[in-house]
C-alpha atoms as a PDB file:
ATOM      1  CA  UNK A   1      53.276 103.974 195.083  1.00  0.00           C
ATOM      2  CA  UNK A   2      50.545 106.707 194.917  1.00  0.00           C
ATOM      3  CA  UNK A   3      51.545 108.129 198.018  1.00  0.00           C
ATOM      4  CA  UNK A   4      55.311 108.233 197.023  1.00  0.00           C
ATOM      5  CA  UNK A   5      53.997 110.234 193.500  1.00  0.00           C
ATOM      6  CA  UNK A   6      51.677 112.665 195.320  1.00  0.00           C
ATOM      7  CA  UNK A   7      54.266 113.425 198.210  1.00  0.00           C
ATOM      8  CA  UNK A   8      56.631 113.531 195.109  1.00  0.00           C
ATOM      9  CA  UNK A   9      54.647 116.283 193.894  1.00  0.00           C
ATOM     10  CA  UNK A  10      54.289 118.120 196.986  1.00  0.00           C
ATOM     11  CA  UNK A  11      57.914 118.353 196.921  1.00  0.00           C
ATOM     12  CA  UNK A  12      57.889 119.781 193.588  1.00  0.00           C
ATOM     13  CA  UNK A  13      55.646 122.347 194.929  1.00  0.00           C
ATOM     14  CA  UNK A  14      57.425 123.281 198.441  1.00  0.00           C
ATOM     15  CA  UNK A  15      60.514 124.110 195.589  1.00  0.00           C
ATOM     16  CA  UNK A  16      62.449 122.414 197.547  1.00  0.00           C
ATOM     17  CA  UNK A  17      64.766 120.882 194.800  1.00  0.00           C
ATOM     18  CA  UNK A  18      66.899 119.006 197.389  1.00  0.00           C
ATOM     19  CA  UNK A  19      63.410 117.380 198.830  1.00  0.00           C
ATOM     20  CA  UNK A  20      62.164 116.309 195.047  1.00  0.00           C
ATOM     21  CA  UNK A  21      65.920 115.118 194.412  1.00  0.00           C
ATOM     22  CA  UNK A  22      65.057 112.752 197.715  1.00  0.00           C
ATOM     23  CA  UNK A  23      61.483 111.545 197.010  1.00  0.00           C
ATOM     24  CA  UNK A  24      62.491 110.803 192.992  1.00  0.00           C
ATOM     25  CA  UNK A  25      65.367 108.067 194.604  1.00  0.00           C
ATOM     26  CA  UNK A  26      62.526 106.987 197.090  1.00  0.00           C
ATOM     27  CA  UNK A  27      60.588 106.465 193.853  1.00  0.00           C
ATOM     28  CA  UNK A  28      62.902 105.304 192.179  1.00  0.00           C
ATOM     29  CA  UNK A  29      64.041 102.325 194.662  1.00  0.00           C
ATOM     30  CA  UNK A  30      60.583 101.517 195.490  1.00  0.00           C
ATOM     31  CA  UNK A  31      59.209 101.045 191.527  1.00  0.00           C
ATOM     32  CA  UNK A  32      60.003  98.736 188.646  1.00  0.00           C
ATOM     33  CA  UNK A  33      61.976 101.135 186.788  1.00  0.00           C
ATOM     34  CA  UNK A  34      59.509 101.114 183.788  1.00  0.00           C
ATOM     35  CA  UNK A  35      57.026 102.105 186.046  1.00  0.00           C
ATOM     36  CA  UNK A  36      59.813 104.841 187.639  1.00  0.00           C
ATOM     37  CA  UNK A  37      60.548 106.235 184.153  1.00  0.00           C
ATOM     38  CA  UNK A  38      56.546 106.202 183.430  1.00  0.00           C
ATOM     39  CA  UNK A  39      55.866 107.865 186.485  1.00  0.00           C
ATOM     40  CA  UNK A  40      58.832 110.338 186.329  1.00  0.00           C
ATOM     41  CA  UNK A  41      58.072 111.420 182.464  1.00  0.00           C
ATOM     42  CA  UNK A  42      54.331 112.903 183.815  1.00  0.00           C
ATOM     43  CA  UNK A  43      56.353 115.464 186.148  1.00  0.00           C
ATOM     44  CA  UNK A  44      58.626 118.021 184.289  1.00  0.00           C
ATOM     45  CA  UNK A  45      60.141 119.312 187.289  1.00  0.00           C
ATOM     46  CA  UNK A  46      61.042 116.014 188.659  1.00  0.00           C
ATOM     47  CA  UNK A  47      62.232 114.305 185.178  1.00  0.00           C
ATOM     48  CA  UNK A  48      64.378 117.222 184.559  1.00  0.00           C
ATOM     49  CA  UNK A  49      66.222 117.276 188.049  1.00  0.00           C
ATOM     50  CA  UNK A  50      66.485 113.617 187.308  1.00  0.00           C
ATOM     51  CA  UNK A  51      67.696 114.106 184.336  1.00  0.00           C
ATOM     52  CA  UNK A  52      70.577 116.400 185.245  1.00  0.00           C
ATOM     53  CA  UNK A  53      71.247 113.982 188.242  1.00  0.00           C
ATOM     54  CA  UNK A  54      72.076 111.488 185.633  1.00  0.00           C
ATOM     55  CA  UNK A  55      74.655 113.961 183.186  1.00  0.00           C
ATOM     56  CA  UNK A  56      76.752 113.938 186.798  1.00  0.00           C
ATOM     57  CA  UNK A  57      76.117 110.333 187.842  1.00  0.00           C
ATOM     58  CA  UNK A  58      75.085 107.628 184.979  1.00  0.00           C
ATOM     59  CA  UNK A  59      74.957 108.415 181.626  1.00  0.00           C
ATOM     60  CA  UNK A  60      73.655 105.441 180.271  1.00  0.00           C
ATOM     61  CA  UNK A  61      71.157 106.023 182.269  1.00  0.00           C
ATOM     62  CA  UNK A  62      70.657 109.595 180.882  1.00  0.00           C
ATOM     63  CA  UNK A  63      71.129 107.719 177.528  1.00  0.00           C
ATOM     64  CA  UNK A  64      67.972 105.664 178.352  1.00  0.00           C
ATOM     65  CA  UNK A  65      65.731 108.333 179.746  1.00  0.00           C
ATOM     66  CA  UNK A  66      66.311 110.490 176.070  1.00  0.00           C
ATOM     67  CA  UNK A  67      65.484 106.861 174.016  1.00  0.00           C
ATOM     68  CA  UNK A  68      62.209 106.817 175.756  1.00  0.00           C
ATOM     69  CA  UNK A  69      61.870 110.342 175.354  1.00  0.00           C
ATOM     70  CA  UNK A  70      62.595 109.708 171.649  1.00  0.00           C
ATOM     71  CA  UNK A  71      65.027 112.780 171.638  1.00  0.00           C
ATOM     72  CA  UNK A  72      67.608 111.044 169.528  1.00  0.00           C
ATOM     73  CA  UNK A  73      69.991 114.246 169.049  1.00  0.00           C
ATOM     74  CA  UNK A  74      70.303 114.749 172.608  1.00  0.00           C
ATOM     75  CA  UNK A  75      71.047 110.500 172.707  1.00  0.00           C
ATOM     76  CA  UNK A  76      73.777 110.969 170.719  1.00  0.00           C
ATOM     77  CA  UNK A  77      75.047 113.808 172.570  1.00  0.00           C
ATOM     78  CA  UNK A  78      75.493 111.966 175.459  1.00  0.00           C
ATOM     79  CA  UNK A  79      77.330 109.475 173.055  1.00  0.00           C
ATOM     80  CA  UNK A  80      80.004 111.827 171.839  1.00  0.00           C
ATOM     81  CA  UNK A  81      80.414 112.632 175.728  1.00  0.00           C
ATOM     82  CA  UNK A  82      81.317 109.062 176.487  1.00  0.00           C
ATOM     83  CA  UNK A  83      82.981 108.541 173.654  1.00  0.00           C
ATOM     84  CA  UNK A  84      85.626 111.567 174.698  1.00  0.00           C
ATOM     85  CA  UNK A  85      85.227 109.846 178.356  1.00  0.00           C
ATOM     86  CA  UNK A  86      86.600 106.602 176.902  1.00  0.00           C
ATOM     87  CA  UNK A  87      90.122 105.633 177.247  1.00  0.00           C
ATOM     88  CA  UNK A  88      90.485 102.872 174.836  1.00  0.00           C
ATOM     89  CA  UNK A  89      90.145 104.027 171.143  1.00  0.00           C
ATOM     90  CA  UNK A  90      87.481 101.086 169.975  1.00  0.00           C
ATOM     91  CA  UNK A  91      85.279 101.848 172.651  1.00  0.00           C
ATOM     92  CA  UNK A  92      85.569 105.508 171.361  1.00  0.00           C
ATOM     93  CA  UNK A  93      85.335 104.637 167.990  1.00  0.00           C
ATOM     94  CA  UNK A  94      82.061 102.564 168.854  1.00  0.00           C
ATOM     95  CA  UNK A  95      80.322 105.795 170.658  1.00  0.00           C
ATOM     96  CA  UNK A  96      81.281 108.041 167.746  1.00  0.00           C
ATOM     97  CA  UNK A  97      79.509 105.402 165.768  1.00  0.00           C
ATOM     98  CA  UNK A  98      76.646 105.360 167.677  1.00  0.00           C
ATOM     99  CA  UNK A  99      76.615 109.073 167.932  1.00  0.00           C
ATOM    100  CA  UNK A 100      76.979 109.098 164.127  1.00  0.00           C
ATOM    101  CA  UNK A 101      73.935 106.865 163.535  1.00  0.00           C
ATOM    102  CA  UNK A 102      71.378 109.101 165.882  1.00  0.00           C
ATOM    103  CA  UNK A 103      72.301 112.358 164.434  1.00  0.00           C
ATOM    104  CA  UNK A 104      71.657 110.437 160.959  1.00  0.00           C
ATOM    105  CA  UNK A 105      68.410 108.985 162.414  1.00  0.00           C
ATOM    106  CA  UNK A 106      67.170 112.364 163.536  1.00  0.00           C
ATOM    107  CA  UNK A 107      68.358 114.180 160.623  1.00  0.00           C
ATOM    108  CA  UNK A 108      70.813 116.478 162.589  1.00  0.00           C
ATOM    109  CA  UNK A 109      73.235 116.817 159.665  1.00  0.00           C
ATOM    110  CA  UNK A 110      75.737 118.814 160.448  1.00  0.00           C
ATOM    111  CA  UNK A 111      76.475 116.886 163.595  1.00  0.00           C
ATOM    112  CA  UNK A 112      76.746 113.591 161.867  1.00  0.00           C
ATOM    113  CA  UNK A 113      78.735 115.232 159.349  1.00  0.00           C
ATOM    114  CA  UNK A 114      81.299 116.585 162.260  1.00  0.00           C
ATOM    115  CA  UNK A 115      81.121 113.123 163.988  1.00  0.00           C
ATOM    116  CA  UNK A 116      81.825 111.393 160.908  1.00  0.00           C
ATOM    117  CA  UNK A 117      85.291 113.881 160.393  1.00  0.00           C
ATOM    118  CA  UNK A 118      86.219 112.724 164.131  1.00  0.00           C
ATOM    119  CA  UNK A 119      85.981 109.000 163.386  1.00  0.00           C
ATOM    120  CA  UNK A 120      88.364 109.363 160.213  1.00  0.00           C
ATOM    121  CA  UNK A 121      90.451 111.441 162.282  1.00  0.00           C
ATOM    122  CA  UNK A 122      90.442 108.959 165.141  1.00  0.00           C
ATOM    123  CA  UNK A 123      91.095 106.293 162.348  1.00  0.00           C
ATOM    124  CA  UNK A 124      94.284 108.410 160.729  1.00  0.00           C
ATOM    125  CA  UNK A 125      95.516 108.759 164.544  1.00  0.00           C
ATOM    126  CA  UNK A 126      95.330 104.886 164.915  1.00  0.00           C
ATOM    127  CA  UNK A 127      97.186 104.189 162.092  1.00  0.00           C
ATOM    128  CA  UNK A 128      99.743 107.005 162.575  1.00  0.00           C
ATOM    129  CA  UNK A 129     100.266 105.708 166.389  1.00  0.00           C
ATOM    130  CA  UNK A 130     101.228 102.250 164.059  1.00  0.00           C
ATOM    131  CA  UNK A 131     103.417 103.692 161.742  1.00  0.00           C
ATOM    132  CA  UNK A 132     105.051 106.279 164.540  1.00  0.00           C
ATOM    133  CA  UNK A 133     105.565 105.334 167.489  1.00  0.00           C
ATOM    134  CA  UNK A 134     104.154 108.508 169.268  1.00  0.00           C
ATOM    135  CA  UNK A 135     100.714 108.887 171.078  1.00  0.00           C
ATOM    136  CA  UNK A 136      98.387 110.486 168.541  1.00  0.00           C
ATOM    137  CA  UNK A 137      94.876 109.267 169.580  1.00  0.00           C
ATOM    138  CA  UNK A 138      92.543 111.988 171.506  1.00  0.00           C
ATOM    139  CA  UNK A 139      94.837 115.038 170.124  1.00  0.00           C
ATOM    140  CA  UNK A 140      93.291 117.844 168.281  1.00  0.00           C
ATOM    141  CA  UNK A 141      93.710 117.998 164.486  1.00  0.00           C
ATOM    142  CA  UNK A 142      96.462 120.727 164.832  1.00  0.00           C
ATOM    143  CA  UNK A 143      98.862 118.817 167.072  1.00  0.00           C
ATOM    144  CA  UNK A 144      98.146 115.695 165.506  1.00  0.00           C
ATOM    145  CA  UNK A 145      99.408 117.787 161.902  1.00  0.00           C
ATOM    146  CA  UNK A 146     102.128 119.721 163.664  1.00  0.00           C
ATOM    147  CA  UNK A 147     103.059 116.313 165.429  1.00  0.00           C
ATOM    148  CA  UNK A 148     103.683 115.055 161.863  1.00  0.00           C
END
């Protein structure tokens, strides 16, 4: 393990971004990931290649790394993402609800403010997609209203 992190940081120093992305998945598959995340939160460099590996690849993973940063605004960022990623409107509903909850949490106002407009408005869809029987859920507000 303590040769992985010091040739791990060698990479970081080359600048060699492809070589760090190589030795944090060598890291990665040869540590507990506890001891990966530990490991990975003492180098800036490599946590925040890491970190933008994970926006492209696994963001639950990228969800993860921001709880243990304690960085709950950016958490629930990644929420709203997968939320609009979802396909089935509970699973989005859940996410916005999550979302909701860490913006609260971390006092970001105004964002749990807007994410609490988009779950009524994801609620009014719902109910107009019951009453109608036209696709409302994921539209804007305009062409759900102009759709009316």
């Amino acid at each position: 393990m303590n040769e992985l992190t010091r040739a791990l940081e060698k990479a970081i120093s080359s600048g060699d971004t492809d070589l760090v992305y190589t030795m944090v998945m060598q890291l990665k598959d040869s540590l507990t990931r506890e001891k990966f995340l530990m490991t990975i939160q003492q180098l800036p460099v490599a946590l925040s290649l890491y970190m933008q590996l994970c926006r492209l690849e696994d963001k639950t993973e990228l969800k993860d790394m921001y709880e243990m940063l304690d960085r709950k605004g950016d958490k629930a960022s990644v929420c709203v993402e997968m939320a609009l990623d979802a396909t089935a409107p509970q699973k989005r509903l859940d996410w916005l609800e999550e979302a909701k909850m860490l913006y609260t949490t971390g006092r970001h106002l105004f964002e749990a403010k807007v994410t609490d407009d988009q779950i009524k408005l994801l609620g009014h869809q719902k109910m107009l997609e019951g009453k109608l029987s036209s696709k409302f859920v994921g539209l804007p507000l305009s062409d759900t209203m102009y759709q009316v």
